[in-house]
Protein backbone atom coordinates (compact mmCIF):
# COMPACT_ATOMS: atom_id res chain seq x y z
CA UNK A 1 -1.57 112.05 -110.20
CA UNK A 2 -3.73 111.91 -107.76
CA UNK A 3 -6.36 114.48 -106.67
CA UNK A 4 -6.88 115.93 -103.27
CA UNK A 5 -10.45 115.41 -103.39
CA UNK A 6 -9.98 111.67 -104.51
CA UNK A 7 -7.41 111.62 -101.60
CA UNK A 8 -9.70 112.73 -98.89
CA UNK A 9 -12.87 110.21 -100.24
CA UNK A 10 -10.46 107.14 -100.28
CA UNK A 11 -9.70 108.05 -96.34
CA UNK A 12 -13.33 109.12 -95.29
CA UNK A 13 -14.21 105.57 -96.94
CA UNK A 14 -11.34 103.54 -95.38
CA UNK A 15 -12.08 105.50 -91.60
CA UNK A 16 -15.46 104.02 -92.33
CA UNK A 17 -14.27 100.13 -92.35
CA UNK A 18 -14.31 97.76 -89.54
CA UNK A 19 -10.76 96.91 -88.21
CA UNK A 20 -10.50 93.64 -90.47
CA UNK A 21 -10.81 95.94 -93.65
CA UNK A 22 -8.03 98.09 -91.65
CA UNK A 23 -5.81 95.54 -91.28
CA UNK A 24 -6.27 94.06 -95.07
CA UNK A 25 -5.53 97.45 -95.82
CA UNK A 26 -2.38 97.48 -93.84
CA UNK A 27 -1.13 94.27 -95.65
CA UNK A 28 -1.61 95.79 -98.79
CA UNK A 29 0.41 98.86 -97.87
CA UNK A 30 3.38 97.10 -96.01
CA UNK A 31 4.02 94.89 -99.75
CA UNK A 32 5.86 98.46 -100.13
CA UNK A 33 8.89 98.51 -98.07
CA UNK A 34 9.49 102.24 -99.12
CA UNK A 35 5.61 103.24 -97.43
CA UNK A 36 6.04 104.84 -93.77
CA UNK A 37 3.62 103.78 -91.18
CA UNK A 38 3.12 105.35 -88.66
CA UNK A 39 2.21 104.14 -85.60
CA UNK A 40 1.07 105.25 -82.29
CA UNK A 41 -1.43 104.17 -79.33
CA UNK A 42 -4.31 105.97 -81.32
CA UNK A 43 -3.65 103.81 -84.19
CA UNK A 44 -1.74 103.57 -87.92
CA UNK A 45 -1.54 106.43 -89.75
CA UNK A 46 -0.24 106.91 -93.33
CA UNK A 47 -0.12 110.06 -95.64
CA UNK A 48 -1.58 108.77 -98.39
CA UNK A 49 0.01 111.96 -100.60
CA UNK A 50 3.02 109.86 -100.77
CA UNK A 51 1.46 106.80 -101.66
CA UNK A 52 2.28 105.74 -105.42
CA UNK A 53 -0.22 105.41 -107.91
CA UNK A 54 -0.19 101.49 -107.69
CA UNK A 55 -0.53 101.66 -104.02
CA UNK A 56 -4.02 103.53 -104.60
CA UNK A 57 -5.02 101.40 -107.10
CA UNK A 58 -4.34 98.23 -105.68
CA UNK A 59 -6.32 100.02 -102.39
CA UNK A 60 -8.89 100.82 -104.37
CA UNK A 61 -9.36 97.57 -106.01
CA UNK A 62 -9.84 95.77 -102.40
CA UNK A 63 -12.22 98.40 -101.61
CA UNK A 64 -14.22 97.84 -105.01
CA UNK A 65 -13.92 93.57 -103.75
CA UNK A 66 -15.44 94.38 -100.38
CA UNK A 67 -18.64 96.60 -102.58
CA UNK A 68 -19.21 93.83 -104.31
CA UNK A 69 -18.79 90.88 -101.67
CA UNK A 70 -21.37 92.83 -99.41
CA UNK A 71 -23.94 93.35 -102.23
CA UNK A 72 -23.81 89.16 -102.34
CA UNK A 73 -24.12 88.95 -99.72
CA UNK A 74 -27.26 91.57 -99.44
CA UNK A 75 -28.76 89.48 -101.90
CA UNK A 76 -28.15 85.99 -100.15
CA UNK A 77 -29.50 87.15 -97.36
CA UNK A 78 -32.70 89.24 -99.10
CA UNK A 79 -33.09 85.89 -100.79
CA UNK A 80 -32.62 83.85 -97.27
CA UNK A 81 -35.43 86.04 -95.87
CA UNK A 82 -37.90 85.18 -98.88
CA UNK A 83 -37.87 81.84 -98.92
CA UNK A 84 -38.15 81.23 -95.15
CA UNK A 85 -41.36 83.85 -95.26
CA UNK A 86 -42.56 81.52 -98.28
CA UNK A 87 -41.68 78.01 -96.82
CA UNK A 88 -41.68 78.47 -92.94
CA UNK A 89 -44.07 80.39 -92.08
């Protein structure tokens, strides 16, 4: 079961995401034909309350893949800045 608190940090961290992430998100959620989406000019909304644990998980586990695909990146690009202030300048 899900907690409330959980809940509301899984939205405040998907509100957070650029639309790409949204939309990934979206794909993941429509695999369920039994999730209702609902949509207006504002936007997508979904009660995540009646999401099923798998749902959450498998949201959770694409937000975990974006953590860790932006700290590589971090680190290409820390290690990008090094070596062109060692070689290049």
């Amino acid at each position: 079961m899900q907690t409330a608190q959980m809940l509301e940090q899984l939205k405040m961290r998907i509100e957070k995401m650029d639309k790409a992430h949204h939309i990934e998100i979206l794909k993941i959620l429509k695999q369920n034909s039994s999730i209702t989406l609902n949509e207006n000019k504002s936007g997508v909304y979904v009660n995540l309350s009646f999401l099923s644990e798998t749902d959450i998980q498998n949201i959770q586990n694409y937000i975990q893949y974006i953590d860790v695909q932006e700290a590589a990146i971090d680190v290409m690009e820390s290690q990008q800045t090094t070596f062109k202030n060692t070689y290049f300048s």
